[in-house]
C-alpha atoms as a PDB file:
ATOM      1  CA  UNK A   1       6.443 -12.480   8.138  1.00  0.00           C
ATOM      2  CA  UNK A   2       9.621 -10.349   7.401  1.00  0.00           C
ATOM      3  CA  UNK A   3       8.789  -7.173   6.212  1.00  0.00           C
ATOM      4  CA  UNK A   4      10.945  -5.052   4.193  1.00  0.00           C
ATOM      5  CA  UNK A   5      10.233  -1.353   4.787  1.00  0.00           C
ATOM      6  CA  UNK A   6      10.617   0.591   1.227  1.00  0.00           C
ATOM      7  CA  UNK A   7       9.433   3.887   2.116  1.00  0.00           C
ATOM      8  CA  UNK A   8       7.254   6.786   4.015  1.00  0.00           C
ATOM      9  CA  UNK A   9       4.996   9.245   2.353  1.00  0.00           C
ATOM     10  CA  UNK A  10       7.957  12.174   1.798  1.00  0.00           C
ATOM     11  CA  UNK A  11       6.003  14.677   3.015  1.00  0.00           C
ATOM     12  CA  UNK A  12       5.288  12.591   6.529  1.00  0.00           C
ATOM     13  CA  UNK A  13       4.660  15.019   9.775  1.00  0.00           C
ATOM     14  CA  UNK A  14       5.847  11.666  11.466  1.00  0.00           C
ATOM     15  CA  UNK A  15       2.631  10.519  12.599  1.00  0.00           C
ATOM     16  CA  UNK A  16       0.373   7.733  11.078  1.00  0.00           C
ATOM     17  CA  UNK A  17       1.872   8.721   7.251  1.00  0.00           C
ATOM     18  CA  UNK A  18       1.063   6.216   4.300  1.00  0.00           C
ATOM     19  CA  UNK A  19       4.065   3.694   4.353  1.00  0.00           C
ATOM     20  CA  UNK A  20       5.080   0.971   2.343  1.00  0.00           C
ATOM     21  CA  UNK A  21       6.260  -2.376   3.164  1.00  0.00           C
ATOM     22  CA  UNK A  22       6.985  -5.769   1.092  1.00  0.00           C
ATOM     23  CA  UNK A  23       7.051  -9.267   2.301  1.00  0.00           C
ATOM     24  CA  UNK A  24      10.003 -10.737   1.829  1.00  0.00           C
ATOM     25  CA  UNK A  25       8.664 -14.505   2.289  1.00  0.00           C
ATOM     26  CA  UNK A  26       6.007 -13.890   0.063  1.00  0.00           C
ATOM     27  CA  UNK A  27       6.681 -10.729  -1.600  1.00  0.00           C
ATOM     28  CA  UNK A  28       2.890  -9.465  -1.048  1.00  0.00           C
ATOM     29  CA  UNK A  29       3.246  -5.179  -0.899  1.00  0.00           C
ATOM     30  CA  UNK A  30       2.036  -4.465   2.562  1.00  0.00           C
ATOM     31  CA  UNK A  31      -0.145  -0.992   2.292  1.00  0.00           C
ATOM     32  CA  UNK A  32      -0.534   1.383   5.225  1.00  0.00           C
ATOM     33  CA  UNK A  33      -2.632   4.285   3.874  1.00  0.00           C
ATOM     34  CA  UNK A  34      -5.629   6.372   4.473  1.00  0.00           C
ATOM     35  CA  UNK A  35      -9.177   4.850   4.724  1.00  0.00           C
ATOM     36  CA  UNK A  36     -11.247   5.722   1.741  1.00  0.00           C
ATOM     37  CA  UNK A  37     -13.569   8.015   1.903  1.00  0.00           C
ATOM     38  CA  UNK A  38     -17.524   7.173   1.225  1.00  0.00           C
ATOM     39  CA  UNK A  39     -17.925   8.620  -2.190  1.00  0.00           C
ATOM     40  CA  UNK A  40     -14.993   6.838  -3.297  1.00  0.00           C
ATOM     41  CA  UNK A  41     -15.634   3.563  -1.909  1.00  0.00           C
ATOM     42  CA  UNK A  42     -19.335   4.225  -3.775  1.00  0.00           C
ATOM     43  CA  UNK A  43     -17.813   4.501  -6.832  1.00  0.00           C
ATOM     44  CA  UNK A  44     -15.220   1.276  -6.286  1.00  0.00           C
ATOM     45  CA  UNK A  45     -18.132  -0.717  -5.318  1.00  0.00           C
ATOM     46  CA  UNK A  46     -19.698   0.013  -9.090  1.00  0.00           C
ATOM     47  CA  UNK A  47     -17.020  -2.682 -10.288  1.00  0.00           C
ATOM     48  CA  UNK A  48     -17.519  -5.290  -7.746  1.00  0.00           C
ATOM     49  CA  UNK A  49     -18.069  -5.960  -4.016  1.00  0.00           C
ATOM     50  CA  UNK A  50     -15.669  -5.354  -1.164  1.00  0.00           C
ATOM     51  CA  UNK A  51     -15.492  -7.916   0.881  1.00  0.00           C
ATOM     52  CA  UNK A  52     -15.563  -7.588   4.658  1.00  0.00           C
ATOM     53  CA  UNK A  53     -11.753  -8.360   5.314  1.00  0.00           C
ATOM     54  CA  UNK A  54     -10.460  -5.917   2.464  1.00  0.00           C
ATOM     55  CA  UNK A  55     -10.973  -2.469   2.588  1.00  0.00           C
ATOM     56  CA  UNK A  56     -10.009   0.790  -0.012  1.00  0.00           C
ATOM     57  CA  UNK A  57      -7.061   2.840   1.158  1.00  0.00           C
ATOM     58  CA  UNK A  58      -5.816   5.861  -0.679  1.00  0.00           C
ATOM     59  CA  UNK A  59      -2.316   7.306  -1.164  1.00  0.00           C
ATOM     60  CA  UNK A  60      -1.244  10.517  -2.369  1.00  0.00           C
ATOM     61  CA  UNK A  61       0.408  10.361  -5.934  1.00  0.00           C
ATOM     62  CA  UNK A  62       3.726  12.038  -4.611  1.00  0.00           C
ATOM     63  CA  UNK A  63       4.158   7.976  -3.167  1.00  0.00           C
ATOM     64  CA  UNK A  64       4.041   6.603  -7.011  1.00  0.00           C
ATOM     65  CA  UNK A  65       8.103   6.144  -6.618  1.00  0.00           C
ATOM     66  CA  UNK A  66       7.465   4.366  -3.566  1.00  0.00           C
ATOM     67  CA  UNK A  67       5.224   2.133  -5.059  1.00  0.00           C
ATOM     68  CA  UNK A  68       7.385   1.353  -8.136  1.00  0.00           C
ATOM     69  CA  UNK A  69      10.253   0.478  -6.236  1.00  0.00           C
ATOM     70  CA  UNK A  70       7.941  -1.816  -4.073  1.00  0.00           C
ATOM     71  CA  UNK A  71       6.852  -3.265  -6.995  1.00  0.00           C
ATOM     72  CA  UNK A  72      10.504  -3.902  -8.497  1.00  0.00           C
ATOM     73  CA  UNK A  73      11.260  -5.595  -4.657  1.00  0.00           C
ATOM     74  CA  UNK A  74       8.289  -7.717  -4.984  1.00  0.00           C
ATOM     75  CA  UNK A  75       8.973  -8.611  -8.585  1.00  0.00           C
ATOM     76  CA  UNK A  76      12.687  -9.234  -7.693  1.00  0.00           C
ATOM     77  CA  UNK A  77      14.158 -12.600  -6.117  1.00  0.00           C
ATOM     78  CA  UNK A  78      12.771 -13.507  -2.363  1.00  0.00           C
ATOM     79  CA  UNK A  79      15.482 -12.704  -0.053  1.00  0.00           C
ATOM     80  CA  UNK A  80      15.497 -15.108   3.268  1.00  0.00           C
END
């Protein structure tokens, strides 16, 4: 699994920051964030179950770049 590392949360202290990540086989967006609080996983659960091997993570909106340019990797051609 080659991962492709797009980008950090820009205000990172350097330790355990939301980061970004795309497969390159299978262009999947890899998501290292923080774990959801209860209230909000409360209110996710109102539109469905989470199963046990997914979880809610949350990201702060300053990564919204980060994610668009993930996107546009994943969306692109698969490099190999």
């Amino acid at each position: 699994m080659p991962l492709r590392f797009v980008g950090i949360d820009p205000s990172t202290n350097g330790d355990n920051c939301p980061t970004v990540w795309v497969d390159e086989k299978t262009s999947e967006i890899v998501i290292q964030g923080w774990t959801a609080d209860p209230d909000t996983r409360r209110e996710c659960l109102a539109t469905g179950p989470i199963p046990d091997h997914e979880t809610v993570l949350r990201l702060p909106a300053r990564m919204a770049p980060i994610l668009k340019e993930a996107c546009d990797v994943a969306g692109g051609p698969i490099v190999q």
